[in-house]
N, C-alpha and C. Protein backbone atom coordinates (compact mmCIF):
# COMPACT_ATOMS: atom_id res chain seq x y z
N UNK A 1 -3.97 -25.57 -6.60
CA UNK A 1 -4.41 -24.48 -5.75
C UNK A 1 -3.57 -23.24 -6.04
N UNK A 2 -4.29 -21.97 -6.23
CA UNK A 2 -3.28 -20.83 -6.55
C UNK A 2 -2.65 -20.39 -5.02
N UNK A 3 -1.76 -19.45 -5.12
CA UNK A 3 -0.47 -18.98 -4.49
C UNK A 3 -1.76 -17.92 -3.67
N UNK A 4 -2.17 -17.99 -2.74
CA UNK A 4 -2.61 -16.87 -1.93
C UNK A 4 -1.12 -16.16 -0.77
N UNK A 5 -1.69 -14.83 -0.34
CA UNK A 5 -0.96 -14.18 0.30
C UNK A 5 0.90 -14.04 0.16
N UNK A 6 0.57 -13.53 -1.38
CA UNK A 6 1.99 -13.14 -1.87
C UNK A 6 2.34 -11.96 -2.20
N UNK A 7 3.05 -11.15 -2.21
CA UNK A 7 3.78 -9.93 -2.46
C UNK A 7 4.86 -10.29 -3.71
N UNK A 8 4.60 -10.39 -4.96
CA UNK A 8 5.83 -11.16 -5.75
C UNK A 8 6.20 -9.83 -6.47
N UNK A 9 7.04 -9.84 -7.19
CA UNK A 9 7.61 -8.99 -8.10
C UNK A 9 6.85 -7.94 -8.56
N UNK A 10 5.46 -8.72 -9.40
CA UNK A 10 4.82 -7.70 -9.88
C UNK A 10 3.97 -7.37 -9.61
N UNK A 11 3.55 -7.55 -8.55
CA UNK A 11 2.70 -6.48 -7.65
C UNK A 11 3.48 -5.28 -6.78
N UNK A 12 4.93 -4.98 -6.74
CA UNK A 12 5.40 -4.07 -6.42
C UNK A 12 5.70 -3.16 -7.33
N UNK A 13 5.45 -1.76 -6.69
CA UNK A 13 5.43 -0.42 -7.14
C UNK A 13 6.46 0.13 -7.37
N UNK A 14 7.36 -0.03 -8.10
CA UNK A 14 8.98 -0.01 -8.29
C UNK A 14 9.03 1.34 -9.35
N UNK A 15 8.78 1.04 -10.74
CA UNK A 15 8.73 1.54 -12.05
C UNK A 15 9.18 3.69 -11.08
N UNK A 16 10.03 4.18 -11.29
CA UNK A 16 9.95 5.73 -10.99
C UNK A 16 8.76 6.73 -11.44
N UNK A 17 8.53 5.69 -13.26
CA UNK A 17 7.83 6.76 -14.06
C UNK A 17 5.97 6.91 -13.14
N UNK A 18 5.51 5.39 -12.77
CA UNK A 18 4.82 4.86 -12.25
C UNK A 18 4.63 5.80 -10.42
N UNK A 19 5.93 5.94 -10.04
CA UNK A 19 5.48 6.51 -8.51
C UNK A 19 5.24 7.81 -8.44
N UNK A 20 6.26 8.40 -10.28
CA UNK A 20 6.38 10.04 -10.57
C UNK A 20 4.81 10.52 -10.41
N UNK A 21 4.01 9.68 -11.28
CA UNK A 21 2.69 9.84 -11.81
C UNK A 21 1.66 9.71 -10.70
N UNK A 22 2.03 8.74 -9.77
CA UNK A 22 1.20 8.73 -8.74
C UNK A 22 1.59 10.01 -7.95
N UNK A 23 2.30 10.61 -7.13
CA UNK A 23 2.61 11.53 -6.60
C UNK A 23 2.09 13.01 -7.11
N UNK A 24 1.97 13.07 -8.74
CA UNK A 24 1.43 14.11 -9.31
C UNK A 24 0.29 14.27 -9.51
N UNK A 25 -0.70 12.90 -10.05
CA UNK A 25 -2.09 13.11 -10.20
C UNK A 25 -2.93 11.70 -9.69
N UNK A 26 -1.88 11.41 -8.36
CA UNK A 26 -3.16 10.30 -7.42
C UNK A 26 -3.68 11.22 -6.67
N UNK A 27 -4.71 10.28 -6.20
CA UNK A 27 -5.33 10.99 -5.19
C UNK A 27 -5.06 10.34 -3.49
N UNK A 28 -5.55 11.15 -2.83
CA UNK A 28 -4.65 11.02 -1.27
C UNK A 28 -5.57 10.86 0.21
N UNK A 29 -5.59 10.38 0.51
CA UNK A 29 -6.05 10.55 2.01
C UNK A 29 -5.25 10.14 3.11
N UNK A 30 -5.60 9.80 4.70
CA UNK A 30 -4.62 9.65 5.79
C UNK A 30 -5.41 8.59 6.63
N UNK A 31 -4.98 7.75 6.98
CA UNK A 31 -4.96 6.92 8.16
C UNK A 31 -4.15 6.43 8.77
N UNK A 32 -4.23 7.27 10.11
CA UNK A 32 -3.04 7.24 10.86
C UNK A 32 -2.49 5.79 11.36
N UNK A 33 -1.11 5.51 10.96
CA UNK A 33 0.01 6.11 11.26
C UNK A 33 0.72 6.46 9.86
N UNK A 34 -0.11 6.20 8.87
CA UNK A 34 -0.02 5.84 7.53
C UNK A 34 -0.98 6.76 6.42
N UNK A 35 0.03 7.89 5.27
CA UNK A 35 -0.87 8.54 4.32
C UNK A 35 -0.30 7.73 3.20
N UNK A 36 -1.98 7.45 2.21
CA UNK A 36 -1.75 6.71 1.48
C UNK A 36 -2.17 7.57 -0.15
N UNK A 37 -1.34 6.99 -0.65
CA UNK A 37 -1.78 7.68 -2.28
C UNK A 37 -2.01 6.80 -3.04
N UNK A 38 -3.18 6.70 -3.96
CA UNK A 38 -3.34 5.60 -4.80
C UNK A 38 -3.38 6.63 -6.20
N UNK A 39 -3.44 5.37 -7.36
CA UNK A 39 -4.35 6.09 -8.59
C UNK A 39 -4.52 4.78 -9.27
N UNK A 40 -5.34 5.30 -10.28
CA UNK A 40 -6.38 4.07 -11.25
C UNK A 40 -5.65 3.73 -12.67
N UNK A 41 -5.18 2.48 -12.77
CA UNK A 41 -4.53 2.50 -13.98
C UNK A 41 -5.28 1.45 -15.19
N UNK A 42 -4.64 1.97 -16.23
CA UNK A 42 -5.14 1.06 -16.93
C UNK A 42 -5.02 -0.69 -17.47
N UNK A 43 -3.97 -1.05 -16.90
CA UNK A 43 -3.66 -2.62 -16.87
C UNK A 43 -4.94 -2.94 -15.40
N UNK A 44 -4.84 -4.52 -15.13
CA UNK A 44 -5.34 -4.80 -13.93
C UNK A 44 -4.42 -5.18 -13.26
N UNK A 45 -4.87 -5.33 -12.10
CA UNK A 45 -4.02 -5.33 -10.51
C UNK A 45 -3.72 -4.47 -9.90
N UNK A 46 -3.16 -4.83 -8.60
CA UNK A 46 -2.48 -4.03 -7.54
C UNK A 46 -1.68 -3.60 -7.53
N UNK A 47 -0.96 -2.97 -7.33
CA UNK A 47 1.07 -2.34 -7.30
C UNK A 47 0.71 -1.62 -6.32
N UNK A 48 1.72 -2.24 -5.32
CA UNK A 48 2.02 -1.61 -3.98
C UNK A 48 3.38 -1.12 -3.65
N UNK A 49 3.56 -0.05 -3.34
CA UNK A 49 4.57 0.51 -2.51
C UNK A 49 4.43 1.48 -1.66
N UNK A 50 5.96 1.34 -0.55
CA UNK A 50 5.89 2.02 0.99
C UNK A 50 7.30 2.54 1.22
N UNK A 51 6.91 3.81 1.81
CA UNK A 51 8.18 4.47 1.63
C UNK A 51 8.38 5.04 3.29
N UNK A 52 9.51 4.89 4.20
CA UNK A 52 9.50 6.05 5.44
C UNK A 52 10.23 6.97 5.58
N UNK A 53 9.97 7.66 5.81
CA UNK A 53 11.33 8.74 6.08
C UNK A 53 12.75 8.99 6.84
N UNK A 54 13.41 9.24 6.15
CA UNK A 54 14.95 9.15 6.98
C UNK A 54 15.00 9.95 7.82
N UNK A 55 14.07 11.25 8.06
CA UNK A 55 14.37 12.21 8.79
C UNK A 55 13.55 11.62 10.43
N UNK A 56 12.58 10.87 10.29
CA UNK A 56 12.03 10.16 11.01
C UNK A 56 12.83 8.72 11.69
N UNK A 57 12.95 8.33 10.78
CA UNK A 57 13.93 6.84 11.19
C UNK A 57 15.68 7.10 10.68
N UNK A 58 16.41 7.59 12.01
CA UNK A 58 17.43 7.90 11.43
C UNK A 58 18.49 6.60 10.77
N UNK A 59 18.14 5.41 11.66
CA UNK A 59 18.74 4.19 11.20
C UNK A 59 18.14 3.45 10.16
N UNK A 60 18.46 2.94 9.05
CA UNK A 60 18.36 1.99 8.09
C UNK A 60 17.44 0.98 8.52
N UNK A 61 18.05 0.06 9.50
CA UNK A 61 17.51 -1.05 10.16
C UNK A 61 15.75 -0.60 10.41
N UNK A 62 15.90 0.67 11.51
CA UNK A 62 14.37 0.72 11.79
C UNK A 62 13.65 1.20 10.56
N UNK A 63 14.19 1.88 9.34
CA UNK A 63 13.06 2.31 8.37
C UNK A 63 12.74 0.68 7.62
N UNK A 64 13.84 -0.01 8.00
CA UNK A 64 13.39 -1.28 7.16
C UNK A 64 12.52 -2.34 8.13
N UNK A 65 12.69 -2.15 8.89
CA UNK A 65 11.47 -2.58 10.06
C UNK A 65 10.05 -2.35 9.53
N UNK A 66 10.17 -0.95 9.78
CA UNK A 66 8.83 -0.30 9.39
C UNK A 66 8.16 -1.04 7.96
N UNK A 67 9.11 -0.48 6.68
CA UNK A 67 8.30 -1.20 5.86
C UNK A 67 7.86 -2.56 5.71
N UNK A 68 9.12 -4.01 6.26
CA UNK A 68 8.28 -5.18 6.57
C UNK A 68 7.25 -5.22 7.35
N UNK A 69 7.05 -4.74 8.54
CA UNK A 69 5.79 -4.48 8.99
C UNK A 69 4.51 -4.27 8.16
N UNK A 70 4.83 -3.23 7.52
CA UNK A 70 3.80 -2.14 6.58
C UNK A 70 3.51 -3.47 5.35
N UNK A 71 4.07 -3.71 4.74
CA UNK A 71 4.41 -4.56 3.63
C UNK A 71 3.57 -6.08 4.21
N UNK A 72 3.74 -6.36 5.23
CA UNK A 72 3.16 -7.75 5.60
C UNK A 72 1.71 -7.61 6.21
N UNK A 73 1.29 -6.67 6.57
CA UNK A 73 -0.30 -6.45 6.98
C UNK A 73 -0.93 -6.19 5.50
N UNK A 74 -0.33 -5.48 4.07
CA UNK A 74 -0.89 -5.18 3.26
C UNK A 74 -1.15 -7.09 2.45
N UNK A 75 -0.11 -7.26 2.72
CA UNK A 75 0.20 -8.79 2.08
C UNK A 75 -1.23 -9.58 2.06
N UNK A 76 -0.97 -9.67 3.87
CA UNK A 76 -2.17 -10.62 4.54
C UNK A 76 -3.45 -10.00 4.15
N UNK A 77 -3.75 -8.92 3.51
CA UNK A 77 -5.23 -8.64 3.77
C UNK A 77 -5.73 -7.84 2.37
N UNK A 78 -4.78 -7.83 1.42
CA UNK A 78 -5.17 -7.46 0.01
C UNK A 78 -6.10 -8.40 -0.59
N UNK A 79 -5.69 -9.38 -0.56
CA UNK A 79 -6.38 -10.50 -1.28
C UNK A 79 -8.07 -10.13 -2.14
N UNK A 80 -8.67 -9.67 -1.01
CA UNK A 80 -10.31 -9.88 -1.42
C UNK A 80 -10.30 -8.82 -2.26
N UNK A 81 -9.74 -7.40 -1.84
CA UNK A 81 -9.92 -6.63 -2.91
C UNK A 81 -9.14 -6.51 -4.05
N UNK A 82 -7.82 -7.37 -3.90
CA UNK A 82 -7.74 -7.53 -5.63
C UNK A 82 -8.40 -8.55 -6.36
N UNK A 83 -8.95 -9.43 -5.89
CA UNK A 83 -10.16 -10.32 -6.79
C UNK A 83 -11.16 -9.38 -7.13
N UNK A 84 -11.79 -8.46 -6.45
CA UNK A 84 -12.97 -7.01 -6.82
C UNK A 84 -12.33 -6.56 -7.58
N UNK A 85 -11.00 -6.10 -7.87
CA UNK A 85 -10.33 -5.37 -9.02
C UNK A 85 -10.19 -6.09 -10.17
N UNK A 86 -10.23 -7.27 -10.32
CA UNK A 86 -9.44 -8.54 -11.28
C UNK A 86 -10.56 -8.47 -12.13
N UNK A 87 -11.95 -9.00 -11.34
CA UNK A 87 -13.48 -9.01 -11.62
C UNK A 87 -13.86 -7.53 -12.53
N UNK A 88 -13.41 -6.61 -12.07
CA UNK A 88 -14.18 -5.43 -12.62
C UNK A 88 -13.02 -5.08 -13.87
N UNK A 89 -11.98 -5.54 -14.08
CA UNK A 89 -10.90 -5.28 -15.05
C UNK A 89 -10.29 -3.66 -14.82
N UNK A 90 -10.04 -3.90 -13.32
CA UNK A 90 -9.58 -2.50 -12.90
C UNK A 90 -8.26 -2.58 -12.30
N UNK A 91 -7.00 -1.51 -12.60
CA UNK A 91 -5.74 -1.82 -12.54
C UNK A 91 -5.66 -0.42 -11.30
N UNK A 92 -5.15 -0.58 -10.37
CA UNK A 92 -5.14 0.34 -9.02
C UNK A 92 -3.31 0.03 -8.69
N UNK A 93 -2.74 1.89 -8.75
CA UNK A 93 -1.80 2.08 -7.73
C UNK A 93 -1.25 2.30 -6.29
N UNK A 94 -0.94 1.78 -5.22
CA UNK A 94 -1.26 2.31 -4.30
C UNK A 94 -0.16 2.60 -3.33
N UNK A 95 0.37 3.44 -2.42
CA UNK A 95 1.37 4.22 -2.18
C UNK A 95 1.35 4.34 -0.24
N UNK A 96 2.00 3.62 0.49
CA UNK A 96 1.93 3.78 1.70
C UNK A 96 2.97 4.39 1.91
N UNK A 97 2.97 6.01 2.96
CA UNK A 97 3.71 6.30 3.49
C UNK A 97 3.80 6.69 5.25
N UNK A 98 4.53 5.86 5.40
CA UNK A 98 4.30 6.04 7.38
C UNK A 98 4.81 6.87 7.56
N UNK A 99 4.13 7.77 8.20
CA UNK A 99 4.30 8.96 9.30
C UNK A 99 4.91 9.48 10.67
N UNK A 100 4.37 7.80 11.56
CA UNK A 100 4.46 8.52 12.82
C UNK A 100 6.12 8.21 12.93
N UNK A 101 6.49 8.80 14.64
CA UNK A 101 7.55 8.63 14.59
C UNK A 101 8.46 7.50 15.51
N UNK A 102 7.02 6.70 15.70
CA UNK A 102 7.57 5.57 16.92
C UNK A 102 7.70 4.39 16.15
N UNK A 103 8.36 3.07 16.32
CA UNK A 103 8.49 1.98 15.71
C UNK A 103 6.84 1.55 15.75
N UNK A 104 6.77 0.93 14.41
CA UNK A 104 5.13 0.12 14.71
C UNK A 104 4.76 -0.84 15.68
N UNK A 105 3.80 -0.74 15.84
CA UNK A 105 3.63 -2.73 16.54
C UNK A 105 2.69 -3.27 15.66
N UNK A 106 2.54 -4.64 14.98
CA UNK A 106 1.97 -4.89 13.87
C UNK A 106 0.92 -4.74 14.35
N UNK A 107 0.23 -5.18 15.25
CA UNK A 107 -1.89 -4.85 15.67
C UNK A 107 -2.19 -3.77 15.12
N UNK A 108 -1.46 -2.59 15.41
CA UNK A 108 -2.02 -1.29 14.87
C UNK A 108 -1.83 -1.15 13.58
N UNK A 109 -0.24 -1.35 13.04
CA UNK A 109 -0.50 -1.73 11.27
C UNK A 109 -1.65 -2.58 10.81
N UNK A 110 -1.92 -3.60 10.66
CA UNK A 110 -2.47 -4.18 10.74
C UNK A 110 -4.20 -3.76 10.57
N UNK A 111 -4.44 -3.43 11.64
CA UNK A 111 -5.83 -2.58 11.90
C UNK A 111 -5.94 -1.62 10.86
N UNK A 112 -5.11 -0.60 10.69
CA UNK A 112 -4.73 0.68 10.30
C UNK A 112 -4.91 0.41 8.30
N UNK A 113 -4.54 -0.85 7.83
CA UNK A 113 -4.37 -1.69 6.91
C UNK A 113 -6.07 -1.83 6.73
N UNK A 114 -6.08 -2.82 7.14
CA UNK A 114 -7.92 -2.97 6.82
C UNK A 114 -8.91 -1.91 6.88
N UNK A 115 -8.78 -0.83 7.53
CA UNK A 115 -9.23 0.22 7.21
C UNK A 115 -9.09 0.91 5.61
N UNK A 116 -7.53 0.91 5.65
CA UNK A 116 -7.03 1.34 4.38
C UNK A 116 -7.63 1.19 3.59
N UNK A 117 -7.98 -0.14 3.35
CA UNK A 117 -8.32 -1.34 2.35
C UNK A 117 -10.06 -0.83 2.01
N UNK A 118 -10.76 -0.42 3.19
CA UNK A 118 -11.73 -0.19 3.41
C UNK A 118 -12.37 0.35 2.19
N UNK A 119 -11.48 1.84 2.88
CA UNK A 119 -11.39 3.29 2.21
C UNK A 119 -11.39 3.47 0.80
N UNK A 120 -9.79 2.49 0.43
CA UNK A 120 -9.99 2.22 -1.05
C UNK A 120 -10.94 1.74 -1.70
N UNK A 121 -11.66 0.66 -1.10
CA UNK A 121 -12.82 0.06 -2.23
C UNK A 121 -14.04 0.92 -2.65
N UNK A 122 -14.10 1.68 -1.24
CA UNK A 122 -15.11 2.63 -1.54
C UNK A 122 -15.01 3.88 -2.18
N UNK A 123 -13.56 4.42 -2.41
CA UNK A 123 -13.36 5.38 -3.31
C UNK A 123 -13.58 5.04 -4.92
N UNK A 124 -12.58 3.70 -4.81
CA UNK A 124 -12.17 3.13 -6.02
C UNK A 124 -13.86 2.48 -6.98
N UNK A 125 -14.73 1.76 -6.13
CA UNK A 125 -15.58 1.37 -6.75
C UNK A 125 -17.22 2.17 -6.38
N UNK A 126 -17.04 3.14 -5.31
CA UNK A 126 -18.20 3.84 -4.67
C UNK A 126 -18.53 5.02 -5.53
């Protein structure tokens, strides 16, 4: 049986040259509490990363809150659309950055996530 609902190594969005490029010529939209930047690459798969702001979360602890939060709703609910990506031999970057300025509660990540997810398929394959 394969490994469902994993976040491993290389599905994270690490590479600088990789986040430089997304930031310069992805494209962008917002769902609140969360603006997300993706772009279309040429390998297949997902690469995810999430970034919050220090000026927002002045403590360490809560920006690292935030992203396990952020990081574990994307986890649980990527799945279907990277099999649609795998299938079509399409390689997608994608870039969460939280906004608001209150700690999350996962329901609304969560929610906020499947929307996301939504959005993307229909940009990405619409």
């Amino acid at each position: 049986m394969a490994k469902q609902f994993t976040l491993g190594r290389q599905e994270r969005l690490k590479s600088r040259k990789s986040i430089d490029q997304l930031f310069s010529e992805g494209q962008r939209f917002s769902q609140p509490p969360i603006r997300i930047l993706f772009r279309k690459t040429t390998g297949t798969g997902l690469k995810f990363g999430v970034a919050v702001s220090s000026k927002l979360f002045k403590k360490a602890v809560d920006r690292n809150r935030v992203k396990r939060v952020v990081r574990e709703a994307w986890r649980l609910q990527k799945n279907e659309f990277e099999k649609q990506l795998m299938e079509k031999g399409q390689g997608l970057d994608v870039f969460f950055i939280y906004t608001d300025k209150e700690l999350p509660v996962s329901a609304v990540i969560s929610k906020a996530t499947g929307l996301i997810i939504r959005k993307l398929n229909e940009r990405v394959n619409g």
